[in-house]
C-alpha atoms as a PDB file:
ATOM      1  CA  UNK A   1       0.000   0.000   0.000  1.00  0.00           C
ATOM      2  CA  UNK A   2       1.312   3.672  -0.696  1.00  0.00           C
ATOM      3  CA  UNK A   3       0.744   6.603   1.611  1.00  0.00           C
ATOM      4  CA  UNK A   4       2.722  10.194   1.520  1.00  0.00           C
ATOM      5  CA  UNK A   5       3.563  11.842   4.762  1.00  0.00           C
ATOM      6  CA  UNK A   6       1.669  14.391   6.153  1.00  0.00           C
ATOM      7  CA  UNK A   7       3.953  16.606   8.590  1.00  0.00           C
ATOM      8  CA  UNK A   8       2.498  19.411  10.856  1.00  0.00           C
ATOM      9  CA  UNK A   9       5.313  21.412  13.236  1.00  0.00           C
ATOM     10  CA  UNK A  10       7.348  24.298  13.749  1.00  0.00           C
ATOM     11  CA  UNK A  11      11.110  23.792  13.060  1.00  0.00           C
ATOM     12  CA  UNK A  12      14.443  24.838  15.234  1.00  0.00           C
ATOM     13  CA  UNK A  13      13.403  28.184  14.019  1.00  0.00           C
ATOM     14  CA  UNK A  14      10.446  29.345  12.707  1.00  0.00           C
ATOM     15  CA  UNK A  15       6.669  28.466  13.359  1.00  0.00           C
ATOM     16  CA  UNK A  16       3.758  26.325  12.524  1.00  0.00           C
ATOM     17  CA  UNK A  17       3.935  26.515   8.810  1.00  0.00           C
ATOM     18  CA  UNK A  18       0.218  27.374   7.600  1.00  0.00           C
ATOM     19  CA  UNK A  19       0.329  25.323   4.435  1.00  0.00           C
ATOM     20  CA  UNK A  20       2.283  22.270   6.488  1.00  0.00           C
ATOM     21  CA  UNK A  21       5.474  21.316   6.703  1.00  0.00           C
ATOM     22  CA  UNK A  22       5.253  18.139   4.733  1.00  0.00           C
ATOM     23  CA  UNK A  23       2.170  17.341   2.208  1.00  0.00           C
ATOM     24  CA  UNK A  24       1.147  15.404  -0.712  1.00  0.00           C
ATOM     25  CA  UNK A  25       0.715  18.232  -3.833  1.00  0.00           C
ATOM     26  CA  UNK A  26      -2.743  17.289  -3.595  1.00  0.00           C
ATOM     27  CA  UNK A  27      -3.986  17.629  -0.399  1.00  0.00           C
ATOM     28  CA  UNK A  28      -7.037  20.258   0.523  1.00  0.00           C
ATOM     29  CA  UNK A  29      -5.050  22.067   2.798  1.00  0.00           C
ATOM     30  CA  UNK A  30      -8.107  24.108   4.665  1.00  0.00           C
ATOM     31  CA  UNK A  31     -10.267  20.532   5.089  1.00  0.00           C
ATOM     32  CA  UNK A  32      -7.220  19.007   6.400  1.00  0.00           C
ATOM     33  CA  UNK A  33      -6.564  22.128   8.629  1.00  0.00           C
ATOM     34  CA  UNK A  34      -9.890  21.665   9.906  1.00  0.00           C
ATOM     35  CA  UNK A  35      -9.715  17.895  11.246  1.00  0.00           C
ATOM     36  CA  UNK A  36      -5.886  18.514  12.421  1.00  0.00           C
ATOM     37  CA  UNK A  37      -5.388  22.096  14.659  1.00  0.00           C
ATOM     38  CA  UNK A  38      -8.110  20.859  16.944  1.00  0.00           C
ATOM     39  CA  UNK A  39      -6.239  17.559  17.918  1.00  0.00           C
ATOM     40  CA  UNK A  40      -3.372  19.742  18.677  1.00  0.00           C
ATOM     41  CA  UNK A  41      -5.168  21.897  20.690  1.00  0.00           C
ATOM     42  CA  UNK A  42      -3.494  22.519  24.672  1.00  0.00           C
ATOM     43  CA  UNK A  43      -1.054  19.238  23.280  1.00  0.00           C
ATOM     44  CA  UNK A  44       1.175  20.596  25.288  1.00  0.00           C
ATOM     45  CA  UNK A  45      -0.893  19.945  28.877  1.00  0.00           C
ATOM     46  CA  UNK A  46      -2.294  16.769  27.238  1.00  0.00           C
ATOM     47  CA  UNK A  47      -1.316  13.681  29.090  1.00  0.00           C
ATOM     48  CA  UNK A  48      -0.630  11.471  26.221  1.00  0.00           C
ATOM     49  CA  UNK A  49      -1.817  12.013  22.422  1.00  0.00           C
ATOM     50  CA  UNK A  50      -4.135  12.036  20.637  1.00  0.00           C
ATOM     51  CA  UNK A  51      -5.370   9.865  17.278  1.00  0.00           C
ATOM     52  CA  UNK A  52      -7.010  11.349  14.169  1.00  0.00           C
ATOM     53  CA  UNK A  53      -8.032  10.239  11.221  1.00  0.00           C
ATOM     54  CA  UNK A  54     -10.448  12.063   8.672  1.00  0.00           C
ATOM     55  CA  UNK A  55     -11.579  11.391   5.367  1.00  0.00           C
ATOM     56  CA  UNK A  56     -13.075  14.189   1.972  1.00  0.00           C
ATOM     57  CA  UNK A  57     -14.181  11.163  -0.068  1.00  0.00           C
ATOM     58  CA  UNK A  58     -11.247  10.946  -2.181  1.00  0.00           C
ATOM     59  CA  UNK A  59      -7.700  11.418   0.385  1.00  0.00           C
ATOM     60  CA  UNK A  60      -7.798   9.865   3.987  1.00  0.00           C
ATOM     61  CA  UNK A  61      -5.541  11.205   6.258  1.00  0.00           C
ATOM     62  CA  UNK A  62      -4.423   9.632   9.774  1.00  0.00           C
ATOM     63  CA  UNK A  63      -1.468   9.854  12.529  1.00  0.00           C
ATOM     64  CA  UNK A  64      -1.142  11.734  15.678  1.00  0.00           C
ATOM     65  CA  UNK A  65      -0.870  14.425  17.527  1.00  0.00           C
ATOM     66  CA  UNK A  66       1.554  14.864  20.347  1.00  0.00           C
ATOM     67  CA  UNK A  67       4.819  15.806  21.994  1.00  0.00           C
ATOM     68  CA  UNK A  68       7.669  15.163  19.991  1.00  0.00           C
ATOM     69  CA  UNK A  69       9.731  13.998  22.710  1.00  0.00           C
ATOM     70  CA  UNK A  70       6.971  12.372  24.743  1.00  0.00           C
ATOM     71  CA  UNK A  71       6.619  10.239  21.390  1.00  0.00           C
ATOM     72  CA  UNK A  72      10.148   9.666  20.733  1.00  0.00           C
ATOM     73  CA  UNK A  73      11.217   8.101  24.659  1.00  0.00           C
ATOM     74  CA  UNK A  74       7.752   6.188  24.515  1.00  0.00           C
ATOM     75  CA  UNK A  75       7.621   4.574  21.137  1.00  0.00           C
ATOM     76  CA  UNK A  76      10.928   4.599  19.429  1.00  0.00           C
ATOM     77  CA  UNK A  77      13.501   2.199  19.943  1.00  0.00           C
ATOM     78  CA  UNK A  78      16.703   3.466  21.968  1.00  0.00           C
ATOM     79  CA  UNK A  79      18.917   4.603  19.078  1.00  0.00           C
ATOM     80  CA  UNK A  80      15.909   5.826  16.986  1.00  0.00           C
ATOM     81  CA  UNK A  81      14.903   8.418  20.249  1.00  0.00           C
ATOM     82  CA  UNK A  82      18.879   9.266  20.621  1.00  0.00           C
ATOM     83  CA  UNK A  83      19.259  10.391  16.801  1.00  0.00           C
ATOM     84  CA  UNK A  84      15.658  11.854  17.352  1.00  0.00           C
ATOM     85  CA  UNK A  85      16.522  14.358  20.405  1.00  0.00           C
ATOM     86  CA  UNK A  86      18.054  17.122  18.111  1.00  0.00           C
ATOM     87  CA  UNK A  87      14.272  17.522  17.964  1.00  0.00           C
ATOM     88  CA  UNK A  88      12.855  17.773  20.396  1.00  0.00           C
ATOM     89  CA  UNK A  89      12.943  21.339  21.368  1.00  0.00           C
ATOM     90  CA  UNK A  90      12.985  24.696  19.227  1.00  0.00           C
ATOM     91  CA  UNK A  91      15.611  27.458  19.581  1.00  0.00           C
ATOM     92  CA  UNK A  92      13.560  28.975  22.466  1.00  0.00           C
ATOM     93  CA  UNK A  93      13.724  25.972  24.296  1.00  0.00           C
ATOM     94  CA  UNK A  94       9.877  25.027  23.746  1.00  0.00           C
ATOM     95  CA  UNK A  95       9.279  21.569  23.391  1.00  0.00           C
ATOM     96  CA  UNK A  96       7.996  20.712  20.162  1.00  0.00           C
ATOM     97  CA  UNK A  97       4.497  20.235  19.315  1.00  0.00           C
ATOM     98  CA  UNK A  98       3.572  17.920  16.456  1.00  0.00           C
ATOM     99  CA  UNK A  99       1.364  15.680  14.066  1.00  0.00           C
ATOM    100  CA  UNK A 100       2.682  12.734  12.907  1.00  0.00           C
ATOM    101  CA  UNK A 101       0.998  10.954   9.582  1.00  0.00           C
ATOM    102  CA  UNK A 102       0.061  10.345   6.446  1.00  0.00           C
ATOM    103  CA  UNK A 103      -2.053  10.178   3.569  1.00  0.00           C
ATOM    104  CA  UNK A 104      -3.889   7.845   1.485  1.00  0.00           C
ATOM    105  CA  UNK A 105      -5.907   7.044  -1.651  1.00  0.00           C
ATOM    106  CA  UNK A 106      -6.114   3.171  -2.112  1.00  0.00           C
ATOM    107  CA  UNK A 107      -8.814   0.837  -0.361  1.00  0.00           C
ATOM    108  CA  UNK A 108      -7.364  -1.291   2.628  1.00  0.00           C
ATOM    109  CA  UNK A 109      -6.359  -0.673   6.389  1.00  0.00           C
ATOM    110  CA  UNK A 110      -2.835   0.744   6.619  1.00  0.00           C
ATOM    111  CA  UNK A 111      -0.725  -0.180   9.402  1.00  0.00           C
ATOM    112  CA  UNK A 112       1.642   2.646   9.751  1.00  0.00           C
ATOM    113  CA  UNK A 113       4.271   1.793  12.644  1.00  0.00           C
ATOM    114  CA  UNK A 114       5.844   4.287  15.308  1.00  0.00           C
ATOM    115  CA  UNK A 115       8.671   3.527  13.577  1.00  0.00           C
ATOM    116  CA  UNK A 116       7.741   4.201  10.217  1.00  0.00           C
ATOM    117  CA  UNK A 117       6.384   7.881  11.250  1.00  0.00           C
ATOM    118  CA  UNK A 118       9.947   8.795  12.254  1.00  0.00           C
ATOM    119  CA  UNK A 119      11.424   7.457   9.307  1.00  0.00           C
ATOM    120  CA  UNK A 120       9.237   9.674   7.142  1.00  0.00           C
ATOM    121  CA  UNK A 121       9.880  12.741   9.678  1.00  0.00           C
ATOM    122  CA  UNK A 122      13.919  12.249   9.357  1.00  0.00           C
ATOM    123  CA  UNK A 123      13.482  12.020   5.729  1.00  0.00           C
ATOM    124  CA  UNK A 124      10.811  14.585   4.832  1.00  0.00           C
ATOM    125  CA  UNK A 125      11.028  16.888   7.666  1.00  0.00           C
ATOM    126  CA  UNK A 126      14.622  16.595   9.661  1.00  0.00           C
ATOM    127  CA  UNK A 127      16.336  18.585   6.154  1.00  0.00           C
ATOM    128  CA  UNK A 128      14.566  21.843   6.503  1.00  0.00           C
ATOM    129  CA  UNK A 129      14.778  21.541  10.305  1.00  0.00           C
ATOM    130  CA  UNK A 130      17.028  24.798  10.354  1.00  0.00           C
ATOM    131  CA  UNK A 131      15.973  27.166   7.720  1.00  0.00           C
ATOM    132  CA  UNK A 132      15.261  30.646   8.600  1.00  0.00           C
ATOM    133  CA  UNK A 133      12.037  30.766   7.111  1.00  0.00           C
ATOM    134  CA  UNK A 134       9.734  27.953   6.790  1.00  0.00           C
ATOM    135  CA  UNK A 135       8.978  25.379   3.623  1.00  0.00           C
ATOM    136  CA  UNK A 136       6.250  22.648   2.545  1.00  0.00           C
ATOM    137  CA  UNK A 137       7.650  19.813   0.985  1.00  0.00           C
ATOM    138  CA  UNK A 138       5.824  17.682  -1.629  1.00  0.00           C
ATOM    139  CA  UNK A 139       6.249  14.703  -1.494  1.00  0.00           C
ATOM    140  CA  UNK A 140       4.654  12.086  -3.829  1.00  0.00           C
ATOM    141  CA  UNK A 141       2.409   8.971  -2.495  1.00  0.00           C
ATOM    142  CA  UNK A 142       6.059   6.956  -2.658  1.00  0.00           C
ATOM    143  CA  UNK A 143       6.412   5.586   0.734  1.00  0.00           C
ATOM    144  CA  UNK A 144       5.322   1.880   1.044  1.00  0.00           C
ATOM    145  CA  UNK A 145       3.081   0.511   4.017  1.00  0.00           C
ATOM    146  CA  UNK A 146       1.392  -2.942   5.534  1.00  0.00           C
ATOM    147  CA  UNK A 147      -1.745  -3.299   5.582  1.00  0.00           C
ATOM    148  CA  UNK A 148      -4.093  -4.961   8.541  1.00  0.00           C
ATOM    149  CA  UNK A 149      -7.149  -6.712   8.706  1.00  0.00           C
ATOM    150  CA  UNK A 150      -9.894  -5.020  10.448  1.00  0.00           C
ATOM    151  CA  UNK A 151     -13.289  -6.970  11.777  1.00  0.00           C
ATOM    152  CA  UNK A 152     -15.821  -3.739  11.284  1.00  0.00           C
ATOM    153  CA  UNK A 153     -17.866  -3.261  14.045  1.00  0.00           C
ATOM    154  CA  UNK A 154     -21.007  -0.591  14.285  1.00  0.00           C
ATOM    155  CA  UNK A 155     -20.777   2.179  15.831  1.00  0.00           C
ATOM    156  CA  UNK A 156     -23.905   2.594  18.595  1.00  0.00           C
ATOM    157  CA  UNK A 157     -22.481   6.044  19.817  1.00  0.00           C
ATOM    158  CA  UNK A 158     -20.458   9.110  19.149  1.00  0.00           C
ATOM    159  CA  UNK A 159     -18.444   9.304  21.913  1.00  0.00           C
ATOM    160  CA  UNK A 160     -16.542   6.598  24.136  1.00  0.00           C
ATOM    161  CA  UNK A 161     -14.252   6.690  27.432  1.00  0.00           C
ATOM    162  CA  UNK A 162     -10.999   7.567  26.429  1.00  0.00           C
ATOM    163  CA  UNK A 163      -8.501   4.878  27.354  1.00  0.00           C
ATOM    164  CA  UNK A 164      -4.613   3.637  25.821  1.00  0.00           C
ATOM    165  CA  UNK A 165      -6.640   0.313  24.227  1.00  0.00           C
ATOM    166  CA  UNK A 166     -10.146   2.057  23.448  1.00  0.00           C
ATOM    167  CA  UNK A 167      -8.144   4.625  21.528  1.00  0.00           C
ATOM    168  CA  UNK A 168      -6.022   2.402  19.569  1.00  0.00           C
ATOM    169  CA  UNK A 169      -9.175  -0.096  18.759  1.00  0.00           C
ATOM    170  CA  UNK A 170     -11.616   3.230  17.949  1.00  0.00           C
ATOM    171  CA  UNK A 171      -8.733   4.475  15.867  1.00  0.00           C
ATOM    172  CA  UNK A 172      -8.073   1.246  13.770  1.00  0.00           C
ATOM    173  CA  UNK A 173     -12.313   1.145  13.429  1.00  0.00           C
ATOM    174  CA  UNK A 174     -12.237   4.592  11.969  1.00  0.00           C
ATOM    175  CA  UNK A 175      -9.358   4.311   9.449  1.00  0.00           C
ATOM    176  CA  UNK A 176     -10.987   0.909   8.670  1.00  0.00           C
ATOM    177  CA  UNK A 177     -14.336   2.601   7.837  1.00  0.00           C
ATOM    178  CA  UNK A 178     -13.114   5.989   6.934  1.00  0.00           C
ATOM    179  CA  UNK A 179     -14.774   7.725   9.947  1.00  0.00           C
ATOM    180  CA  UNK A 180     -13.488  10.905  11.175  1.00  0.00           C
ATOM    181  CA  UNK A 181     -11.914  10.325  14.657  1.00  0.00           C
ATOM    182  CA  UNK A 182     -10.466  11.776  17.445  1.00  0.00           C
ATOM    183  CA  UNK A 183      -8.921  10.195  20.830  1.00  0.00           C
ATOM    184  CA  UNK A 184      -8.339  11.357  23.914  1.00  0.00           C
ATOM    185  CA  UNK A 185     -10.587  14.478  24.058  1.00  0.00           C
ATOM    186  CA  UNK A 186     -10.349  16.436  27.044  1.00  0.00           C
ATOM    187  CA  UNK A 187     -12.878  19.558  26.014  1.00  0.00           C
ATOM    188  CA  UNK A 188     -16.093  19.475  24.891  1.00  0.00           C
ATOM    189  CA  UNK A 189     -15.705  22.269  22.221  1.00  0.00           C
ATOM    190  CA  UNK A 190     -13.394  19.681  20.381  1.00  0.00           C
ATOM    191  CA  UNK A 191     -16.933  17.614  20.022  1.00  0.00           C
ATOM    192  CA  UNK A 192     -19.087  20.007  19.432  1.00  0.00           C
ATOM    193  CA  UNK A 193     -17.479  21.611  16.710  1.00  0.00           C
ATOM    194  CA  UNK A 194     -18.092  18.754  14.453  1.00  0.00           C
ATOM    195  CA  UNK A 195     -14.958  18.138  12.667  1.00  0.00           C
ATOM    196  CA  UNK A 196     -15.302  14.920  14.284  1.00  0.00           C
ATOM    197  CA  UNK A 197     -18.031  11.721  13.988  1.00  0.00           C
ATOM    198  CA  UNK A 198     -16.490   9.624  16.763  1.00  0.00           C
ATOM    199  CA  UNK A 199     -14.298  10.641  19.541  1.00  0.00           C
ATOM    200  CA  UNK A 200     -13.080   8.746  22.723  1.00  0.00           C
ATOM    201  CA  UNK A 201     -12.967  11.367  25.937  1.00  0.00           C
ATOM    202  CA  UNK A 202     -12.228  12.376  29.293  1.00  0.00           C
ATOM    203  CA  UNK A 203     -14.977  11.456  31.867  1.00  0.00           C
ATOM    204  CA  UNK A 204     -15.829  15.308  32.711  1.00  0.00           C
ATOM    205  CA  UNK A 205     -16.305  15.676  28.672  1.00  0.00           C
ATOM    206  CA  UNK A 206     -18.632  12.319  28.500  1.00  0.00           C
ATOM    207  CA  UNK A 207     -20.554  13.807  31.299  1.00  0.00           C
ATOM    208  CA  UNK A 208     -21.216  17.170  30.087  1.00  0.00           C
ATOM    209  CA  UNK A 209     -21.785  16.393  27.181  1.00  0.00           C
ATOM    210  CA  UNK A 210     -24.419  13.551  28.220  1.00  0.00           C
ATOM    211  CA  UNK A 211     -26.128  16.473  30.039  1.00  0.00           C
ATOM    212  CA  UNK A 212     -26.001  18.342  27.422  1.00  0.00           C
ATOM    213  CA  UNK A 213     -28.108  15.567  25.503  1.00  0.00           C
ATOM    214  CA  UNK A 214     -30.880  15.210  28.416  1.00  0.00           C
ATOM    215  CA  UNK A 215     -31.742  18.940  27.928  1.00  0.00           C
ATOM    216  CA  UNK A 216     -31.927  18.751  24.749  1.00  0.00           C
ATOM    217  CA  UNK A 217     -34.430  16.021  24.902  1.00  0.00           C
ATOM    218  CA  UNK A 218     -36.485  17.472  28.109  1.00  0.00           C
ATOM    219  CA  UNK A 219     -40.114  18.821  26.557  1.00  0.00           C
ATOM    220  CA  UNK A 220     -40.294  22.275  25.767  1.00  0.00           C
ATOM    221  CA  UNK A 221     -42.530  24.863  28.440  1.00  0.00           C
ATOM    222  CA  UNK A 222     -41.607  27.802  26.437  1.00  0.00           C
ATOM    223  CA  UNK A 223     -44.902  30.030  25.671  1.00  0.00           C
ATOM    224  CA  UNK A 224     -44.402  28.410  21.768  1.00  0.00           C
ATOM    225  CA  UNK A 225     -46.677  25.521  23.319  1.00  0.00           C
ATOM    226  CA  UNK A 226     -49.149  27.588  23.040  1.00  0.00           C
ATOM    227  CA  UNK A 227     -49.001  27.435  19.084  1.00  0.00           C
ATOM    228  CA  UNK A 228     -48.656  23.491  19.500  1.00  0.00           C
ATOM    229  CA  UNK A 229     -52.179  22.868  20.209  1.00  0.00           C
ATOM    230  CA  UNK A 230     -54.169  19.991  18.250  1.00  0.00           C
ATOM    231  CA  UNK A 231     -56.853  21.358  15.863  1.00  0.00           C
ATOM    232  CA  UNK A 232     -59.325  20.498  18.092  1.00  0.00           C
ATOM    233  CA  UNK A 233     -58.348  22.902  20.903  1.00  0.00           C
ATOM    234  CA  UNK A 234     -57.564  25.642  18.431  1.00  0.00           C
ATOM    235  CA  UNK A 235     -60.638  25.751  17.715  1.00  0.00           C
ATOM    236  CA  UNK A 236     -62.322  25.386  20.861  1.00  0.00           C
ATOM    237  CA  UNK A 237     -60.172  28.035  21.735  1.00  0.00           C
ATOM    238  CA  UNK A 238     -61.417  30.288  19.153  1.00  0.00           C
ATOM    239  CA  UNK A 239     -65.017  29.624  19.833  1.00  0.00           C
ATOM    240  CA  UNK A 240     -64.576  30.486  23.269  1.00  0.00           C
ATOM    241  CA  UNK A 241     -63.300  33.774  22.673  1.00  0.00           C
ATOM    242  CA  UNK A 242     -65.141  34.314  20.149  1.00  0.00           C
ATOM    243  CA  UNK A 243     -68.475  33.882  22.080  1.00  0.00           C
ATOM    244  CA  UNK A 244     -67.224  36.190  24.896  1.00  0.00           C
ATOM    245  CA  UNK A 245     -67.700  39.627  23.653  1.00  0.00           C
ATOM    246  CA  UNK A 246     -71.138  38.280  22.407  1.00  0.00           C
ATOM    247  CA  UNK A 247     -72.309  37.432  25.837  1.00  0.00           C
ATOM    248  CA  UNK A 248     -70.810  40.722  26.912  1.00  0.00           C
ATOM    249  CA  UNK A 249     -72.747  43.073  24.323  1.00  0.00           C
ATOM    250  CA  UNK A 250     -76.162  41.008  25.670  1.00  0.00           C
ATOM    251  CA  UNK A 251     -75.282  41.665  29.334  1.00  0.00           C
ATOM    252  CA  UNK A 252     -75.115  45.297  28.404  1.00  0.00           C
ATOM    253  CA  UNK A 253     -78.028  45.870  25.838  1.00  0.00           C
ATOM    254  CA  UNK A 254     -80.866  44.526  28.284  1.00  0.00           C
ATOM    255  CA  UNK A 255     -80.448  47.446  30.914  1.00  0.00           C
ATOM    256  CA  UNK A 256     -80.512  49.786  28.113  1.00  0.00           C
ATOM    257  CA  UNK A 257     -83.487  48.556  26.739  1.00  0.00           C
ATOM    258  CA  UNK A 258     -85.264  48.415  30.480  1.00  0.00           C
ATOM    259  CA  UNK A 259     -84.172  52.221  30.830  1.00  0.00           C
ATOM    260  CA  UNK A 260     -85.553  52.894  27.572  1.00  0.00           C
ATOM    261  CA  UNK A 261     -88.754  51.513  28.461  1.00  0.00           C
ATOM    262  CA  UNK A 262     -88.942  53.298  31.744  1.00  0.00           C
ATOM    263  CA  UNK A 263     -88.453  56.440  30.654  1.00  0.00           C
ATOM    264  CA  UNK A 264     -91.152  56.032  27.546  1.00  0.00           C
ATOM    265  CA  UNK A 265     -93.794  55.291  30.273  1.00  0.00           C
ATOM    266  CA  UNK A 266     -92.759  58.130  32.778  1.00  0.00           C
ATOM    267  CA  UNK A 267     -93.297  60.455  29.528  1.00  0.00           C
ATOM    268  CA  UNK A 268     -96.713  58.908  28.563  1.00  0.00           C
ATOM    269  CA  UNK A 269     -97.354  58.791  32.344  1.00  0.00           C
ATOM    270  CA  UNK A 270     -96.730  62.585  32.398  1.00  0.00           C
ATOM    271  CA  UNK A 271     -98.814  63.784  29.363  1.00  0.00           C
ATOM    272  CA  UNK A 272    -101.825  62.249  30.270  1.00  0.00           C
ATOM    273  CA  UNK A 273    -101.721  63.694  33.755  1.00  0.00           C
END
């Protein structure tokens, strides 16, 4: 299987290039913008990383977002994270921020290693590490993969506790099924922005956002219930109103006509006299 690398971080010396660092030619950079910069949102106060993967209906795209370093000491073998340290902070000192992975066009399940993402990032990304300005490279869909077989499984939610194995499982689901996915959420904004169809989460985001779900679902008391009624008691309704100035014109004519009366009689009573 063939995938290109897809490369999102600032360099020794300049920042996040807009248009990424590395990228196949053609890539939609603003759709792929859109399902990236929110994984790598507060990355840096993350515990752990997160897991994305996104498709447009023609290019899937999948990797990770994370610490550079935290990636490097945890997944990298012992000379791969020693020729990988040069890295791991910018001239400033900040540790680097960074998605890791690739893109794809044919059918199947890669199965894109730890090891493999470095090996991309020391070829694609490691030359232009110390330019004064940044650069997008463009590179073809060259570099070969595995691929893995995937039992699908339904989906019977949209979000799931986040955890190390229900975010590798969710993630292999997605990319199986072309899903866009997120892992290890830890706001609900992230959610309900809706860059993302399935996301595994922190319990205080699961819970909120559950609430969120019972209110929407609670009956409205608003006074639009009052244009709800059934046809039935519209109409009653109507009639009732209707009838009420009715009965009120009667209530008021009948004294007016005993007046009227009264008043004739005293007249006749008083010409005759």
């Amino acid at each position: 299987m063939k995938i290109a690398p897809l490369i999102h971080s600032r360099t020794l010396k300049s920042d996040f290039n807009s248009n990424f660092a590395v990228r196949p030619a053609d890539l939609n950079v603003d759709w792929a913008m859109s399902k990236i910069l929110p994984s790598t949102r507060d990355i840096d106060i993350l515990n752990g990383m997160r897991r994305v993967v996104a498709n447009d209906g023609k290019i899937c795209i999948a990797g990770i977002a994370c610490n550079f370093k935290m990636f490097a000491e945890k997944f990298l073998s012992a000379e791969e994270c020693d020729a990988a340290k040069k890295y791991f902070c910018d001239e400033r000192g900040r540790e680097i921020k960074v998605f890791l992975g690739y893109a794809f066009k044919d059918d199947g399940t890669p199965d894109v290693s730890a090891s493999k993402l470095w090996q991309m990032f020391e070829k694609y990304f490691a030359p232009q590490w110390a330019f004064e300005a940044p650069e997008t490279q463009f590179p073809g869909y060259d570099e070969e993969c595995a691929t893995k077989s995937v039992s699908k499984k339904a989906f019977d939610k949209k979000y799931y506790p986040s955890n190390e194995r229900a975010d590798i499982e969710l993630f292999e689901q997605c990319l199986a099924q072309r899903k866009d996915f997120c892992s290890n959420v830890d706001s609900a904004k992230i959610f309900e922005d809706g860059k993302y169809e399935i996301i595994t989460a922190l319990p205080s985001v699961i819970n909120r956002l559950e609430e969120q779900k019972k209110t929407s679902q609670q009956p409205s008391t608003t006074p639009q219930d009052k244009f709800n009624k059934t046809p039935t008691e519209s109409l009653q309704a109507r009639r009732t109103q209707s009838s009420k100035p009715h009965s009120q014109e009667k209530g008021n004519v009948i004294p007016l006509i005993c007046a009227a009366v009264v008043i004739i009689l005293a007249i006749i009573f008083f010409t005759m006299s």
